[in-house]
Each structure stands twice: as C-alpha cells, then as structure tokens.
C-alpha atoms as a PDB file:
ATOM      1  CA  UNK A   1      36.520  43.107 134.485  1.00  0.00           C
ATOM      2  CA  UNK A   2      39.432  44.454 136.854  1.00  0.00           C
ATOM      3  CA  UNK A   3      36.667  45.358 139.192  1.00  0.00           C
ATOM      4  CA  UNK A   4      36.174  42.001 139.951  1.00  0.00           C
ATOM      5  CA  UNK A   5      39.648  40.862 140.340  1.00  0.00           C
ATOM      6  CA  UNK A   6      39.758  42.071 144.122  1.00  0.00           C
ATOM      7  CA  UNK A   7      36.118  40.278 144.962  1.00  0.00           C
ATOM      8  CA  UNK A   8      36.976  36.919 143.350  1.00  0.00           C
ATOM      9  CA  UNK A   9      40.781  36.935 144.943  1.00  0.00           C
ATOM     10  CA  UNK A  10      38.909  37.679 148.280  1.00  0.00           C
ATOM     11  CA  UNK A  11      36.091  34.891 148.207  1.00  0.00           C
ATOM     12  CA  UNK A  12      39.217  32.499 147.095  1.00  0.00           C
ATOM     13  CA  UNK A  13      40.679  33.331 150.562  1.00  0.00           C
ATOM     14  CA  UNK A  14      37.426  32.941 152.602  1.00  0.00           C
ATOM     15  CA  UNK A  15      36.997  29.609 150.893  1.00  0.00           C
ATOM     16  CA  UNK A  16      40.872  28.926 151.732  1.00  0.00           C
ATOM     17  CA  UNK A  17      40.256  30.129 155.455  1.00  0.00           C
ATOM     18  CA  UNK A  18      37.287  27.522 155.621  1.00  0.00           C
ATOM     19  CA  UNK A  19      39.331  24.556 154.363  1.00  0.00           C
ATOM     20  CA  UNK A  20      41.984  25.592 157.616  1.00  0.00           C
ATOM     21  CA  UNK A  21      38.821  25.593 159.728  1.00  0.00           C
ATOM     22  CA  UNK A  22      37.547  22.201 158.516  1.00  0.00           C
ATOM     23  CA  UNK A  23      41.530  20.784 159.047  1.00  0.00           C
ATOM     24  CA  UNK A  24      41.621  22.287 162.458  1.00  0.00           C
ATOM     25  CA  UNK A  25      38.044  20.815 163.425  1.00  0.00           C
ATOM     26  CA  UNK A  26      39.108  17.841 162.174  1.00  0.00           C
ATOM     27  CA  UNK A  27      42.746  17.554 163.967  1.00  0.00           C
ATOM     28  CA  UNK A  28      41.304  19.048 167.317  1.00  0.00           C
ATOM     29  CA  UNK A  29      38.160  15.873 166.856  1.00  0.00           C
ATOM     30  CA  UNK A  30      40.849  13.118 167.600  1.00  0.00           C
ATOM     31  CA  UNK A  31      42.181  14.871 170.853  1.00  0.00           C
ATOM     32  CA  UNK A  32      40.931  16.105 174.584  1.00  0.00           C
ATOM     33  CA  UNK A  33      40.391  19.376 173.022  1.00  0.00           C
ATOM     34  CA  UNK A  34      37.724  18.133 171.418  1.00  0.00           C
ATOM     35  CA  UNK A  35      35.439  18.864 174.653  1.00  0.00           C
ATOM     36  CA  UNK A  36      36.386  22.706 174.584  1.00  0.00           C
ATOM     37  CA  UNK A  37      33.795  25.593 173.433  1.00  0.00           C
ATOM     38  CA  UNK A  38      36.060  26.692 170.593  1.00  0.00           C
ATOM     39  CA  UNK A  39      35.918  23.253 168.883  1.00  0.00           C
ATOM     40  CA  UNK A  40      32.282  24.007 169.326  1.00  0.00           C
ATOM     41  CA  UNK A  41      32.705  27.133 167.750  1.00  0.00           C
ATOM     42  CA  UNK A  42      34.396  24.974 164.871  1.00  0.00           C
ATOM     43  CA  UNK A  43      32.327  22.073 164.847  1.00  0.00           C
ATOM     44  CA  UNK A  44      29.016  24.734 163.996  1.00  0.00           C
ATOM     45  CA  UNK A  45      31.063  26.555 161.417  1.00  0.00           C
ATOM     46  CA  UNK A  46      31.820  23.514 159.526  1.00  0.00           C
ATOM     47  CA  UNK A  47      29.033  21.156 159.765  1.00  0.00           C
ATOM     48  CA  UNK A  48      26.828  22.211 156.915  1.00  0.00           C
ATOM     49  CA  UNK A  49      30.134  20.893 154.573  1.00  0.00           C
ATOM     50  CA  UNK A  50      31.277  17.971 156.845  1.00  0.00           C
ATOM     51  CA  UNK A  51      27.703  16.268 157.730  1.00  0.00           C
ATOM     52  CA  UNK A  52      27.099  16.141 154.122  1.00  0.00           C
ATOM     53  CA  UNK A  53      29.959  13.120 154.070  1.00  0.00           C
ATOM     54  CA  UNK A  54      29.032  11.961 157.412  1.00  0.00           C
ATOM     55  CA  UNK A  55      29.005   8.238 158.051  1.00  0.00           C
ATOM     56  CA  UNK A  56      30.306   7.382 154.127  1.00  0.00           C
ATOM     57  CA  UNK A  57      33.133   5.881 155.419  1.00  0.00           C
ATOM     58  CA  UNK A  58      33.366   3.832 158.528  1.00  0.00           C
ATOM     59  CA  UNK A  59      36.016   1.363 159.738  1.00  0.00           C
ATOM     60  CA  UNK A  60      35.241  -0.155 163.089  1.00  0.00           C
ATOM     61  CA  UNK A  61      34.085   2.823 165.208  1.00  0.00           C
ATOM     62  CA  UNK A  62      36.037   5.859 163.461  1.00  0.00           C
ATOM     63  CA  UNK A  63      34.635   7.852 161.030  1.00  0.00           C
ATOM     64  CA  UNK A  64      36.791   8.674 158.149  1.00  0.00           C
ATOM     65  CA  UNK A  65      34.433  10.863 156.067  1.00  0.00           C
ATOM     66  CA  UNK A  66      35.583  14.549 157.176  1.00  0.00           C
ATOM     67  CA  UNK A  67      39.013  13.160 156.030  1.00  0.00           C
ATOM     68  CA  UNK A  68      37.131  12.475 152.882  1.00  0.00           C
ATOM     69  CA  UNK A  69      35.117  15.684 153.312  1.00  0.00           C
ATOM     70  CA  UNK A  70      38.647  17.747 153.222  1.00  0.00           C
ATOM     71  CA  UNK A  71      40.265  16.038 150.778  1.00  0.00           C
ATOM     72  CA  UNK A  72      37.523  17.060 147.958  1.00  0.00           C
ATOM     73  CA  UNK A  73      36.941  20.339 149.314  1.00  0.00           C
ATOM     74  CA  UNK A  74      41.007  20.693 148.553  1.00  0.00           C
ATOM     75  CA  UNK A  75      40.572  19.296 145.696  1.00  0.00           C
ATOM     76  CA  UNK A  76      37.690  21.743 144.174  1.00  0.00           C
ATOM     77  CA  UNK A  77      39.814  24.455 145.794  1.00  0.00           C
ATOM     78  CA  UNK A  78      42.926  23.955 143.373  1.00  0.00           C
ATOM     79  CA  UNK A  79      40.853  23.444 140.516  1.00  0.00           C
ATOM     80  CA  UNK A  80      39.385  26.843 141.377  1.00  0.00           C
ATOM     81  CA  UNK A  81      42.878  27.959 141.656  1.00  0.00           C
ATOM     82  CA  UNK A  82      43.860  26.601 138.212  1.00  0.00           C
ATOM     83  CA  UNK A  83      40.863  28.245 136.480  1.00  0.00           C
ATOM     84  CA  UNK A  84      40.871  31.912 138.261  1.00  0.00           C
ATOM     85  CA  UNK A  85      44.598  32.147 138.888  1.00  0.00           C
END
C-alpha cells in the first residue's frame, strides 16, 4: 500500500491546483481581465465543473453559482483531506 501513497498525495494536489484555477477564473470574471486569452484559457479548463452549477443562483443579473460551484468543490476537497490524510 506505500506504493500508492505518492499517486494519491499527487492527484490530491492536481485536484488542489484545480480549485486555485476555478478561484482565479472566478476572481478574474468580475474584472477587465476577463476579456484576455488566458481567462479563456481558464474559463475552458474549468467549465465542465462550473457549468454544472450554472444559473442555480441568480440575483438580479449576477450569477452567483461558481461561488457556489467553489465552495462545494472546497468542501469535498477537505473531506478528502480528512479521509486520506
């Protein structure tokens, strides 16, 4: 089993390094930078999660659901935590 110690730590750091994607996607989507080609790049790479939540929660003409998005994909990420680390 101490074979798979350095696999599982490593797909618990991709999995980290797409909830700082998401964030930054999300952060960048409320400024001018949102017009650029690297939140492009961003927007592609974490679509499949975010467009699952998309238009769950809307007040007026924002769309709160990739703060909703984050905040479960955080969530599943510590319980992960708690149950491998």
């Amino acid at each position: 089993m101490e074979y798979l110690r350095p696999i599982v730590y490593w797909g618990y750091v991709a999995l980290r390094a797409y909830l700082m994607i998401i964030f930054v996607t999300i952060i960048l989507s409320w400024t001018p930078l949102s017009n650029t080609k690297f939140h492009d790049f961003l927007r592609k790479v974490s679509s499949p999660f975010l467009d699952l939540f998309h238009g769950w929660f809307v007040i007026s003409n924002i769309d709160f659901t990739p703060l909703l998005g984050f905040l479960l994909y955080n969530l599943l990420l510590q319980g992960l935590e708690t149950i491998l680390f």
